[in-house]
C-alpha atoms as a PDB file:
ATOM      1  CA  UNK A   1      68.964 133.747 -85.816  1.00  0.00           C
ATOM      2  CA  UNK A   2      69.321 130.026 -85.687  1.00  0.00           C
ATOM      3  CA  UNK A   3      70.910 129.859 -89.494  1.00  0.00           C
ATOM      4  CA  UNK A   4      73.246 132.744 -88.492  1.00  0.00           C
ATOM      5  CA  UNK A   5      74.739 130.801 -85.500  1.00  0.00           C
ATOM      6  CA  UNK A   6      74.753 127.504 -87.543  1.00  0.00           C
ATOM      7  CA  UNK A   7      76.847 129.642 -90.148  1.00  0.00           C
ATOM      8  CA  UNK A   8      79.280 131.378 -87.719  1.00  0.00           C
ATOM      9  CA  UNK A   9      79.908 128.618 -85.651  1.00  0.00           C
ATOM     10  CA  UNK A  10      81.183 130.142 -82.251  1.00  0.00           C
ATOM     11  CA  UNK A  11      81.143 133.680 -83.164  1.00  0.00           C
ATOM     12  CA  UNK A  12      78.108 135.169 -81.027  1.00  0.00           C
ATOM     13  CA  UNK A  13      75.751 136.564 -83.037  1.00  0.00           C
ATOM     14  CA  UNK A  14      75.623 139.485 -80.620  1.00  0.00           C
ATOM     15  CA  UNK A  15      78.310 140.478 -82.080  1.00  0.00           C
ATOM     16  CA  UNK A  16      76.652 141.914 -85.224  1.00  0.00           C
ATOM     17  CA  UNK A  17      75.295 145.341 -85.380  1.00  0.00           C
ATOM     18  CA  UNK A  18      72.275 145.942 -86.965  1.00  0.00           C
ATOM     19  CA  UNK A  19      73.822 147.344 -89.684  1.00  0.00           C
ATOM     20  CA  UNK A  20      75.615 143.591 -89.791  1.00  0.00           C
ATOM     21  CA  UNK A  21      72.561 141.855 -90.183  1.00  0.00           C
ATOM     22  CA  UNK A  22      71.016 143.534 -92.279  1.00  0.00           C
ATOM     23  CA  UNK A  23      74.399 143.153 -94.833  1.00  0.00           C
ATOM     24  CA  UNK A  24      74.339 139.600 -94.056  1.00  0.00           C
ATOM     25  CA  UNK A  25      70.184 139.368 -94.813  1.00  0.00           C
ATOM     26  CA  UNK A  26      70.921 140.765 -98.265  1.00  0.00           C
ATOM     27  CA  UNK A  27      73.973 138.943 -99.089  1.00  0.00           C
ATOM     28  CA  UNK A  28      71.419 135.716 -98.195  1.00  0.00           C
ATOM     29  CA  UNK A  29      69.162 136.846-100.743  1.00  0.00           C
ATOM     30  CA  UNK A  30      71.142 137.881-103.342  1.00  0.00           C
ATOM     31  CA  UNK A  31      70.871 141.591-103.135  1.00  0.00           C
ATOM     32  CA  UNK A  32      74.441 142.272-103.597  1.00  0.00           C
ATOM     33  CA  UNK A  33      77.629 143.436-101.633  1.00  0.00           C
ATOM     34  CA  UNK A  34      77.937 145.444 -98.765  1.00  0.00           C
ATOM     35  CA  UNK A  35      80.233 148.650 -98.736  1.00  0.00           C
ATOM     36  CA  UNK A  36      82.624 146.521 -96.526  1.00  0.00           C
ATOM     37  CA  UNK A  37      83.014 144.019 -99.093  1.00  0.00           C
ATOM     38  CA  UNK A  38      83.075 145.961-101.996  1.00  0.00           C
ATOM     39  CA  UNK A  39      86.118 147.776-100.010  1.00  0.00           C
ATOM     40  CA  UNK A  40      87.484 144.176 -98.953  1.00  0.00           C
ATOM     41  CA  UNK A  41      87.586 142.805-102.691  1.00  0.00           C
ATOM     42  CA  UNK A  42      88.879 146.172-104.330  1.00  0.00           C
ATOM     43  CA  UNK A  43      91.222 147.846-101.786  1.00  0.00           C
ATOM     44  CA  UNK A  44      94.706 148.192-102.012  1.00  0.00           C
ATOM     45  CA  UNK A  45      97.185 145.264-100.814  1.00  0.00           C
ATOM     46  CA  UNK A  46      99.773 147.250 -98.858  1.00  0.00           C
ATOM     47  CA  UNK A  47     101.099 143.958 -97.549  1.00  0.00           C
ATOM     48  CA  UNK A  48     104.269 142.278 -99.536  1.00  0.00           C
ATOM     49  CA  UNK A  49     103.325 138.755 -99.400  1.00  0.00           C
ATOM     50  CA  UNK A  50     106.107 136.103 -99.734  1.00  0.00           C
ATOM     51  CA  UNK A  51     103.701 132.728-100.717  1.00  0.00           C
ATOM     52  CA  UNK A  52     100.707 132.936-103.144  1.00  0.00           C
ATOM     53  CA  UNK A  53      98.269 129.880-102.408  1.00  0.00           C
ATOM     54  CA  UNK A  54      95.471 129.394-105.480  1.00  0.00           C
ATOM     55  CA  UNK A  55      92.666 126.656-105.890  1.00  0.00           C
ATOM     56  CA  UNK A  56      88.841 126.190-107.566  1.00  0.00           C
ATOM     57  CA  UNK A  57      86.493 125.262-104.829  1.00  0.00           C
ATOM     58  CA  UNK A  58      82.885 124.012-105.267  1.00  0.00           C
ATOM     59  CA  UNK A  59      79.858 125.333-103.795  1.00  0.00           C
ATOM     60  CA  UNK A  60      76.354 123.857-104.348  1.00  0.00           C
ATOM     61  CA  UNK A  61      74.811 126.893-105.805  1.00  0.00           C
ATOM     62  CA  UNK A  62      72.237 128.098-108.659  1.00  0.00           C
ATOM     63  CA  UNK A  63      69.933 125.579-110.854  1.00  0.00           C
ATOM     64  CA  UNK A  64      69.679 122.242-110.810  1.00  0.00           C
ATOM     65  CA  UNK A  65      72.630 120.311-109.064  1.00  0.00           C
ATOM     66  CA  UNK A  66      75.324 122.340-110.950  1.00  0.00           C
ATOM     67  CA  UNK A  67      77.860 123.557-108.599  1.00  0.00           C
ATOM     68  CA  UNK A  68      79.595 127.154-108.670  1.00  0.00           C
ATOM     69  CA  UNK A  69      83.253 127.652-108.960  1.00  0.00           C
ATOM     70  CA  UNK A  70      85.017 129.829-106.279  1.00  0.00           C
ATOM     71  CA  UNK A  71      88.483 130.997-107.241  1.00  0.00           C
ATOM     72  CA  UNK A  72      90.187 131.833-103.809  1.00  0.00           C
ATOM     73  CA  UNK A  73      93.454 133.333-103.481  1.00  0.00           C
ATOM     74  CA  UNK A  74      95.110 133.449 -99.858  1.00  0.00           C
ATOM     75  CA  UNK A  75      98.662 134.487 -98.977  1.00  0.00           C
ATOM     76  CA  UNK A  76     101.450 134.555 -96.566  1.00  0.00           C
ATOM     77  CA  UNK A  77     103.195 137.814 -95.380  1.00  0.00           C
ATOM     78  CA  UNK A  78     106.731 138.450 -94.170  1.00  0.00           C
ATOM     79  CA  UNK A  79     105.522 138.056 -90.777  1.00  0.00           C
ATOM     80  CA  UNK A  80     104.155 134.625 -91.861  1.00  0.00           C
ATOM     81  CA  UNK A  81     100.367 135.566 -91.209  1.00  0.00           C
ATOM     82  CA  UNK A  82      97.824 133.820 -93.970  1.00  0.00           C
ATOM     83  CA  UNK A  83      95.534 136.317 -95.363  1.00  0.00           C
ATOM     84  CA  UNK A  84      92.547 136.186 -97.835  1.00  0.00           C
ATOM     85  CA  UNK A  85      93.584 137.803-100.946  1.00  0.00           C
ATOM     86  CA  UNK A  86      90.765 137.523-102.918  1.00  0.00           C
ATOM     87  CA  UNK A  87      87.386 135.131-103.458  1.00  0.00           C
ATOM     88  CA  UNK A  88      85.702 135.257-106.823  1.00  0.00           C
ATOM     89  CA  UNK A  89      83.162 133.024-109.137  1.00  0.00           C
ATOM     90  CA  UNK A  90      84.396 131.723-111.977  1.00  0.00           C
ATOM     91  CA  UNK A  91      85.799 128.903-113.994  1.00  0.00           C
ATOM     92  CA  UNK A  92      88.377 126.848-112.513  1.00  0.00           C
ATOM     93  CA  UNK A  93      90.099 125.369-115.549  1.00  0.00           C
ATOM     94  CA  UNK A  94      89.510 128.755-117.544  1.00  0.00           C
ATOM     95  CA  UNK A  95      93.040 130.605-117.706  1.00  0.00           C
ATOM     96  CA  UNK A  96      91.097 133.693-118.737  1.00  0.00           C
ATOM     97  CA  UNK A  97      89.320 133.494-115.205  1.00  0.00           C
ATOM     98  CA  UNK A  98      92.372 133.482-113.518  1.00  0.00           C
ATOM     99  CA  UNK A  99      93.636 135.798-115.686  1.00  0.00           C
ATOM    100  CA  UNK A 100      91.172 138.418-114.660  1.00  0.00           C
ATOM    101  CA  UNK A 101      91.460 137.783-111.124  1.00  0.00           C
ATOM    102  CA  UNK A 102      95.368 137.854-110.688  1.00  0.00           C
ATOM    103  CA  UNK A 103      95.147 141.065-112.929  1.00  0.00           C
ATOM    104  CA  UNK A 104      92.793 143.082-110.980  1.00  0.00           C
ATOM    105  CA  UNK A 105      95.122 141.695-107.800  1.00  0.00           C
ATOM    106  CA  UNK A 106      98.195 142.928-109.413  1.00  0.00           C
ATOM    107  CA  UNK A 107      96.111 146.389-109.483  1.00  0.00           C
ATOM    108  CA  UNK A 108      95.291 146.553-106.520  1.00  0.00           C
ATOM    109  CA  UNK A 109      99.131 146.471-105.419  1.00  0.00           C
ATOM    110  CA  UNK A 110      99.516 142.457-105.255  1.00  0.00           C
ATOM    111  CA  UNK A 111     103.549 141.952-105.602  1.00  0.00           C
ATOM    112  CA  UNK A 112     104.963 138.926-107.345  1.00  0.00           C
ATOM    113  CA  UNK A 113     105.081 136.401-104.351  1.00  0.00           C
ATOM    114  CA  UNK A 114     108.419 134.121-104.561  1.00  0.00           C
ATOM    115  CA  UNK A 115     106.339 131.122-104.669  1.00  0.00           C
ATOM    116  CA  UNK A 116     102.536 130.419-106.502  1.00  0.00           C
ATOM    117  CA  UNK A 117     100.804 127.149-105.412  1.00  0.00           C
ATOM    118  CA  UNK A 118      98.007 125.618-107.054  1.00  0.00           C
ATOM    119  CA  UNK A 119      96.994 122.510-108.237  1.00  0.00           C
ATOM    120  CA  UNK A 120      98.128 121.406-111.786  1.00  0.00           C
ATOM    121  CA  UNK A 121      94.867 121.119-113.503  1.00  0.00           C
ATOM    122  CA  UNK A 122      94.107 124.611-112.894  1.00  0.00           C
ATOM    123  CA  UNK A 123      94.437 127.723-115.940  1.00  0.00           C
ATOM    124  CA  UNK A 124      95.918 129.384-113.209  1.00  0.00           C
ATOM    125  CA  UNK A 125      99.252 129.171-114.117  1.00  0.00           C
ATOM    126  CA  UNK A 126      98.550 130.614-117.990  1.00  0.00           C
ATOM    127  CA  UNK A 127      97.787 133.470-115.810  1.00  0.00           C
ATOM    128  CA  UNK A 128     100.797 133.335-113.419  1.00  0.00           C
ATOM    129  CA  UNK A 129     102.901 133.165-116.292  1.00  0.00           C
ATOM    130  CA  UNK A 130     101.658 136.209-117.971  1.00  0.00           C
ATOM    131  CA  UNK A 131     101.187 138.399-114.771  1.00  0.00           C
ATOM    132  CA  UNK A 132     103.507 137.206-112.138  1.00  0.00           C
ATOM    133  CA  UNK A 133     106.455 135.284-114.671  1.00  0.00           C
ATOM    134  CA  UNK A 134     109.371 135.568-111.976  1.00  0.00           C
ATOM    135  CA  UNK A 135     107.815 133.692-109.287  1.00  0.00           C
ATOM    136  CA  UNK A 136     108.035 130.161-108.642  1.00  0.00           C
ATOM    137  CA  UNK A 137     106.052 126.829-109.179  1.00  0.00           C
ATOM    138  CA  UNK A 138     104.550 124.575-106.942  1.00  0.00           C
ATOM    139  CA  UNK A 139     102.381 122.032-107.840  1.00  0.00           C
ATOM    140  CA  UNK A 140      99.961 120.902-105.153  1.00  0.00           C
ATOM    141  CA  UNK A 141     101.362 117.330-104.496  1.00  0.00           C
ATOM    142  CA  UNK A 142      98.177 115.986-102.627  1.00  0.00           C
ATOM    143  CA  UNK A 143      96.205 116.375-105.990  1.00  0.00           C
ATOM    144  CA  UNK A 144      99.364 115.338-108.335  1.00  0.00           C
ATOM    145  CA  UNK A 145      98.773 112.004-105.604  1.00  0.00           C
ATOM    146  CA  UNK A 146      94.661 111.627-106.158  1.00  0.00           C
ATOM    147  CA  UNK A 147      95.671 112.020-109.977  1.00  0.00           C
ATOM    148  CA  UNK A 148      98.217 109.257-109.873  1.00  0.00           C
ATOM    149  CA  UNK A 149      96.461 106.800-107.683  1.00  0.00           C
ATOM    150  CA  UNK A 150      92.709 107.237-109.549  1.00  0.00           C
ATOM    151  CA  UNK A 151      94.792 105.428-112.706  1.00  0.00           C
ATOM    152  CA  UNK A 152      95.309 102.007-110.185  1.00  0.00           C
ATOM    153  CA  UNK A 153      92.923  99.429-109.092  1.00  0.00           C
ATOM    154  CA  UNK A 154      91.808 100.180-105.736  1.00  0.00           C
ATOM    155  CA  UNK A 155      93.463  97.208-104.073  1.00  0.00           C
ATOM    156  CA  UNK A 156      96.986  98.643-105.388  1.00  0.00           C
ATOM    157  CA  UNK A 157      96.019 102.104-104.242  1.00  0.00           C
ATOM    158  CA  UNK A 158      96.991 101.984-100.014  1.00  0.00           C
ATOM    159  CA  UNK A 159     100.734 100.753-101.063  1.00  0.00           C
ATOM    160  CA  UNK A 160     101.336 103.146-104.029  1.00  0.00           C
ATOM    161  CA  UNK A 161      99.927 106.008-101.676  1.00  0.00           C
ATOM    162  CA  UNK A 162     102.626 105.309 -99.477  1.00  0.00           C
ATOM    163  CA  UNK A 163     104.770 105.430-101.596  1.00  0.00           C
ATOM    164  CA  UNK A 164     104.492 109.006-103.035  1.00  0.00           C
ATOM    165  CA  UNK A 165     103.290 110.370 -99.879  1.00  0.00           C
ATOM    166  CA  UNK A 166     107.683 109.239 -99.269  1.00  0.00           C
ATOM    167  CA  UNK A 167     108.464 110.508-102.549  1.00  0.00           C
ATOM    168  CA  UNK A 168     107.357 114.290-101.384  1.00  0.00           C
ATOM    169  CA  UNK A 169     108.566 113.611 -97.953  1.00  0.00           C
ATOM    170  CA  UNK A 170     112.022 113.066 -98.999  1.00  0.00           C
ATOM    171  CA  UNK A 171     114.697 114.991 -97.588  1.00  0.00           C
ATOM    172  CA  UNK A 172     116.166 116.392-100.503  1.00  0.00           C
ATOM    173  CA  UNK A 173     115.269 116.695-103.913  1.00  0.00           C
ATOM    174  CA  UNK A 174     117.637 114.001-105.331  1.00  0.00           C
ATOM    175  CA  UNK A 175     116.255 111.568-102.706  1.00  0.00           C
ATOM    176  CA  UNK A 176     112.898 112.561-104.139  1.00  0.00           C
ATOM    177  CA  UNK A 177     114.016 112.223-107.632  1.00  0.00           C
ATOM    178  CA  UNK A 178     115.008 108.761-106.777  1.00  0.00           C
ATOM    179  CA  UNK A 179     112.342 107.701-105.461  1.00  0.00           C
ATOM    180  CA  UNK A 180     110.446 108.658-108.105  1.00  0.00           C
ATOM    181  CA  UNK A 181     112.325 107.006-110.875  1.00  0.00           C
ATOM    182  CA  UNK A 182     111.580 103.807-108.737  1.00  0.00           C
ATOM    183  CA  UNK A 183     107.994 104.495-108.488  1.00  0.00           C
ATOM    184  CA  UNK A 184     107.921 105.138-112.153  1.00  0.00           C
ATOM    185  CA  UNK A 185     109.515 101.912-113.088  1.00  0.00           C
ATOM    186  CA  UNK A 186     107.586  99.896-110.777  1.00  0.00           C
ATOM    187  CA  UNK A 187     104.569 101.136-112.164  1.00  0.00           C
ATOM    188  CA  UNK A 188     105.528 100.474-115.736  1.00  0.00           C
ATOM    189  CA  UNK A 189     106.542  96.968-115.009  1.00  0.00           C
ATOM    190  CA  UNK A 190     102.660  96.361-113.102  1.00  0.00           C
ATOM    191  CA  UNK A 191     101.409  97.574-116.785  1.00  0.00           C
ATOM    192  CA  UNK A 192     100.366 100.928-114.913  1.00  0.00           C
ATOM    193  CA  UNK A 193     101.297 102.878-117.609  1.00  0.00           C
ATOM    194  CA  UNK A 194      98.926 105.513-117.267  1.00  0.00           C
ATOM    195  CA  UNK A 195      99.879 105.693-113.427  1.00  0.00           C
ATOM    196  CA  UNK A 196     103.421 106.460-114.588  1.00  0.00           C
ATOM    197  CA  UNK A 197     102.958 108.780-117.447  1.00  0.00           C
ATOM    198  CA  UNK A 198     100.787 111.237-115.173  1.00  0.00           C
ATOM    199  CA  UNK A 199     103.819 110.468-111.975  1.00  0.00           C
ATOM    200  CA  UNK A 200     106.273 111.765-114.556  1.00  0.00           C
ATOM    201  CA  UNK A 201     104.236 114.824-116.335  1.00  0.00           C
ATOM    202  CA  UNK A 202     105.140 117.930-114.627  1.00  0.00           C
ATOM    203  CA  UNK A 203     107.318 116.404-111.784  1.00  0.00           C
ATOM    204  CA  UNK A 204     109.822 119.084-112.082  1.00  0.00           C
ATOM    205  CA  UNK A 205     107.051 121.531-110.723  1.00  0.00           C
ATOM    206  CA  UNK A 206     105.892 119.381-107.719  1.00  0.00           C
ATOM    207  CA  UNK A 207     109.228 119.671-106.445  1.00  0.00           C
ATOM    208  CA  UNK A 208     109.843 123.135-106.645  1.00  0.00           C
ATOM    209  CA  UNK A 209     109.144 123.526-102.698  1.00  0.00           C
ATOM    210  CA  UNK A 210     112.899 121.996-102.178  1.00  0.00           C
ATOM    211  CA  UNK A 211     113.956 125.876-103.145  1.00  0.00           C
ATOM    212  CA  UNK A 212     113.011 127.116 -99.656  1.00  0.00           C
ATOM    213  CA  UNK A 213     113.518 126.690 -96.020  1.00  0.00           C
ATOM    214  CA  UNK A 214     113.364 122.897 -94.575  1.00  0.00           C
ATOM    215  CA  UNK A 215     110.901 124.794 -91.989  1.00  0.00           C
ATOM    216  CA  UNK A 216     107.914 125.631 -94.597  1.00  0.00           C
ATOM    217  CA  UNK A 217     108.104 123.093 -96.816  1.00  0.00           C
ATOM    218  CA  UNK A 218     105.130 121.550 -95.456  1.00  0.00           C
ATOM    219  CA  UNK A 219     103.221 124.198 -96.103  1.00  0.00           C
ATOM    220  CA  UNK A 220     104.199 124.962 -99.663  1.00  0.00           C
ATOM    221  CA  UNK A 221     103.594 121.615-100.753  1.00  0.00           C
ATOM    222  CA  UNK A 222      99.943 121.534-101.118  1.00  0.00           C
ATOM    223  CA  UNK A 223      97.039 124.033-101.088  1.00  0.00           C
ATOM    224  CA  UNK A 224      96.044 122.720 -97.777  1.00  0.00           C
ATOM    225  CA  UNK A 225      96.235 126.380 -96.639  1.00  0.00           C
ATOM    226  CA  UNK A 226      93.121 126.995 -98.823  1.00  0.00           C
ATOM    227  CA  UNK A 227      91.420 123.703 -98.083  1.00  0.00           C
ATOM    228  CA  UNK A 228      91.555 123.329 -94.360  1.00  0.00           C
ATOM    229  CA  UNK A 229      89.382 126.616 -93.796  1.00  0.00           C
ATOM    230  CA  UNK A 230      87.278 126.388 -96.597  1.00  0.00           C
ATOM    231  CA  UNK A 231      86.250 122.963 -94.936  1.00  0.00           C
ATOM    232  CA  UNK A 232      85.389 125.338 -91.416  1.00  0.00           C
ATOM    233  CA  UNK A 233      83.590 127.515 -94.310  1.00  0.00           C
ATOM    234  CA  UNK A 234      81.503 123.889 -95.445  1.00  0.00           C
ATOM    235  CA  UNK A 235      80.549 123.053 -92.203  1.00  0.00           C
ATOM    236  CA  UNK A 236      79.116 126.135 -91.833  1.00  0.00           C
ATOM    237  CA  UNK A 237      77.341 126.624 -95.101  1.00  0.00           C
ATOM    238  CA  UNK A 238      75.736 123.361 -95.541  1.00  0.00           C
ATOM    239  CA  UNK A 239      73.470 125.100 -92.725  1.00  0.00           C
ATOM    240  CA  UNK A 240      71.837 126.655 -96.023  1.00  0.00           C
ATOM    241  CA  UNK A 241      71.783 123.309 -98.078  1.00  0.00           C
ATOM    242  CA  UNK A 242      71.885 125.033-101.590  1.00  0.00           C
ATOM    243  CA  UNK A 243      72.065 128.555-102.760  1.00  0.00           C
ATOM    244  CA  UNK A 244      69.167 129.252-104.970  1.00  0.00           C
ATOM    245  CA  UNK A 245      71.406 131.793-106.629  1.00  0.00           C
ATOM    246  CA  UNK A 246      75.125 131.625-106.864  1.00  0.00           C
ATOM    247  CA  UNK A 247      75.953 135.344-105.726  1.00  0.00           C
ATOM    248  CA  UNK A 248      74.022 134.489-102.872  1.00  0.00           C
ATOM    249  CA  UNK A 249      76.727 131.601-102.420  1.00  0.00           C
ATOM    250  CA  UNK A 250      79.927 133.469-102.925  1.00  0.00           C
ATOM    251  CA  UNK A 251      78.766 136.617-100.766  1.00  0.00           C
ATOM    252  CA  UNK A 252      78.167 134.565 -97.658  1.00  0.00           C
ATOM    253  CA  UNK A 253      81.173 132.594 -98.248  1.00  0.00           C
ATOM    254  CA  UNK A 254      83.225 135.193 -98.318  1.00  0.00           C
ATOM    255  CA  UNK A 255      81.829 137.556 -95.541  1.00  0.00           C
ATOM    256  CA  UNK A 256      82.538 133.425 -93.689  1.00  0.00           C
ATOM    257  CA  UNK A 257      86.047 133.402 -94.948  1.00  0.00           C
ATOM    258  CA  UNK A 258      86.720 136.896 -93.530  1.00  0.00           C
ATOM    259  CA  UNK A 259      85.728 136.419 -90.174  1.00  0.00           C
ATOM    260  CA  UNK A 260      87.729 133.099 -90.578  1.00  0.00           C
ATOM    261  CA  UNK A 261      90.978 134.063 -91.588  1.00  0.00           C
ATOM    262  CA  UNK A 262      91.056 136.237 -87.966  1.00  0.00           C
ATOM    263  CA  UNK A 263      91.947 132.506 -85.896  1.00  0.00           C
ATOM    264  CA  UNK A 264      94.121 131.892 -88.715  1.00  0.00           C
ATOM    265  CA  UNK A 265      97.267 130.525 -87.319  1.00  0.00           C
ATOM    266  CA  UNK A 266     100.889 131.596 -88.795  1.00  0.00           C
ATOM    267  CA  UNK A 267     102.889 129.565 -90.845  1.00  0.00           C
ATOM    268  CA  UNK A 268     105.566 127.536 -88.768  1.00  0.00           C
ATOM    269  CA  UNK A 269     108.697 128.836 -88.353  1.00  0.00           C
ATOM    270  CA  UNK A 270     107.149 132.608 -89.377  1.00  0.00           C
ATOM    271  CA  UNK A 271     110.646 134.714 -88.679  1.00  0.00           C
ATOM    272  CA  UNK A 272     111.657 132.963 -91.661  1.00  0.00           C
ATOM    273  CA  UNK A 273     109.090 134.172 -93.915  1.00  0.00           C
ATOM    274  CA  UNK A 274     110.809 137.705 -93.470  1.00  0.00           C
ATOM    275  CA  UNK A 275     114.243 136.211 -95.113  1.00  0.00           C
ATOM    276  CA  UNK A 276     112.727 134.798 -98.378  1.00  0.00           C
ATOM    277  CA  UNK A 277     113.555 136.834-101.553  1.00  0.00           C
ATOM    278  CA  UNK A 278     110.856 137.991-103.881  1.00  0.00           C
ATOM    279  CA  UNK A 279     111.591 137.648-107.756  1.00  0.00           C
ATOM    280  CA  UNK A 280     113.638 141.170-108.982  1.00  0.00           C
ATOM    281  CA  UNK A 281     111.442 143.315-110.283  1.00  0.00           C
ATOM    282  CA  UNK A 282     110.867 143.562-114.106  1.00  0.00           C
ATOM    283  CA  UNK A 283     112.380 146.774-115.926  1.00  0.00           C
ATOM    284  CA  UNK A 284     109.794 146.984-118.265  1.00  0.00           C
ATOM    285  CA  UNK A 285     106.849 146.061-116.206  1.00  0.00           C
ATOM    286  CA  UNK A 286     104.561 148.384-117.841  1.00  0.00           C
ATOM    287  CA  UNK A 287     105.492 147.809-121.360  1.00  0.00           C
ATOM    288  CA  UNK A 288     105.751 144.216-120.834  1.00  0.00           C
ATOM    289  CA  UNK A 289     101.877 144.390-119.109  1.00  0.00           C
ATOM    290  CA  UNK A 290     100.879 146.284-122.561  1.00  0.00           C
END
C-alpha cells in the first residue's frame, strides 16, 4: 500500500478496484499486461493528431546497472489535448526500433501528423521517413544545445548557452539564421571547431518550428512535452529503486503514464491546433508501404 501511494502520488489508492490491484501486483512482478493495456497499446487511434512528439527515455531496469530504453510517443489533437500514443522497450538509436513502433502505430490508424519532433540522435527519423515521409522536421533544440555546449570548456559554457537559447528564440527564421552564422563564426575564431561543426549539422531541421503558428512554437521546439511528465513518472518510480526485470519497468511506467496524461494540460493557444494542415495524403500509400 505504501509503494502504491509513493508511485501514484496524489491519486488515492482507494481508487483502485480489486481487480486494479491485482493488475498492478502483476505488472510489479513481471507477470505481464493486463487486458486494459493490451487494449491501450493495440487499439485503434480514431483521433487525427496534428503534432507527433518522439524521444528514448531511461529507466533503471534488469541486470547489473544497465538501463532500459523506453520509446514513448505522445501527440497533440485538433483540439490541442496531449495524448500518449504509445510506450515501448527498445533501442533508442536503432531505426529498426522505431521502425516497428511507428509501423504498428500507422496500423492502428495513426495519421501522418504535420509535424514529428524528436531529438537528432535518435533512428527515429529513418523511420519517419519511411512511414510518415510528408510530415515535417523538428529537431529538439534543447538537446541540439547540450550537444553544442558539451564540445566547450565549462567556463565558456553559461555565455554560449545564452546565446543559442536567443538563436531559437528569435522571432523569425532569418533573425535565427543570423544569429547563428554569428555564433558559428565566433566559435570558429575561439578554435571551437567542434562546437561549430555540430551548431551547423542539421540546422535546417531545428528550425523547422518557424512553419507554424507564433502561438505553439514553444511547444514544438523541444520534446519537453515528453520530458516534463516522464519526470512526474521518475519521481514516482524511484519509489521502486530498480526493476529486477525490465517488463516489470515498462508495465508500471506505462499504467503511470496513463493515469498521468488525464491532468495533462492543452497546448497554448489549442483553437489553433484545429487550423493546421496535415501532409496530403499519398496516392499510392499501399503500394508505396509494400
Amino acid at each position: 500500500m505504501k509503494l502504491l501511494n509513493e508511485l501514484y502520488g496524489r491519486t488515492p489508492v482507494c481508487e483502485f478496484t480489486p481487480r486494479g490491484f491485482k493488475a498492478i501486483r502483476e505488472m510489479m512482478i513481471g507477470r505481464g499486461w493486463s487486458r486494459g493495456h493490451v487494449n491501450d497499446q493495440t487499439s485503434r487511434l480514431k483521433r487525427i493528431f496534428k503534432w507527433g512528439v518522439a524521444d528514448g527515455l531511461y529507466l533503471k531496469a534488469g541486470i547489473g546497472t544497465e538501463k532500459a530504453c523506453l520509446m514513448v510517443l505522445i501527440g497533440a489533437d485538433r483540439e490541442g489535448q496531449k495524448h500518449l500514443i504509445a510506450l515501448r522497450e527498445g533501442y533508442r538509436e536503432s531505426a529498426e526500433s522505431w521502425g516497428d513502433l511507428i509501423r504498428d502505430c500507422r496500423k492502428r490508424g495513426l495519421n501522418e501528423p504535420a509535424c514529428w519532433i524528436a531529438d537528432g540522435a535518435l533512428g527515429l527519423w529513418a523511420a519517419v521517413n519511411e512511414q510518415s515521409p510528408r510530415s515535417a522536421q523538428q529537431r529538439c533544440t534543447n538537446h541540439k544545445t547540450m550537444n553544442v555546449i558539451d564540445k566547450l570548456p565549462v567556463k565558456e559554457r553559461p555565455e554560449y548557452t545564452q546565446r543559442l537559447r536567443a538563436v531559437w528564440q528569435a522571432d523569425s527564421e532569418p533573425a535565427s539564421r543570423k544569429l547563428a552564422a554569428g555564433l558559428v563564426r565566433d566559435l570558429r575564431g575561439a578554435g571551437y571547431e567542434r562546437a561549430a561543426a555540430c551548431l551547423e549539422n542539421d540546422l535546417d531541421r531545428c528550425l523547422t518550428f518557424y512553419l507554424f503558428p507564433e502561438a505553439h512554437r514553444s511547444h514544438l521546439r523541444t520534446t519537453n512535452v515528453i520530458e516534463s511528465p516522464f519526470a512526474a513518472v521518475r519521481l514516482r518510480t524511484n519509489a521502486a529503486k530498480r526493476f529486477k526485470k525490465t517488463k516489470s519497468g515498462v508495465y508500471l511506467v506505462f499504467e503511470v503514464m496513463v493515469r498521468l496524461q488525464r491532468t495533462w494540460r492543452r497546448l497554448k493557444s489549442a483553437q489553433l491546433c484545429g487550423k493546421i494542415p496535415l501532409p496530403p495524403a499519398l496516392k499510392k500509400r499501399k503500394a508505396h508501404a509494400a
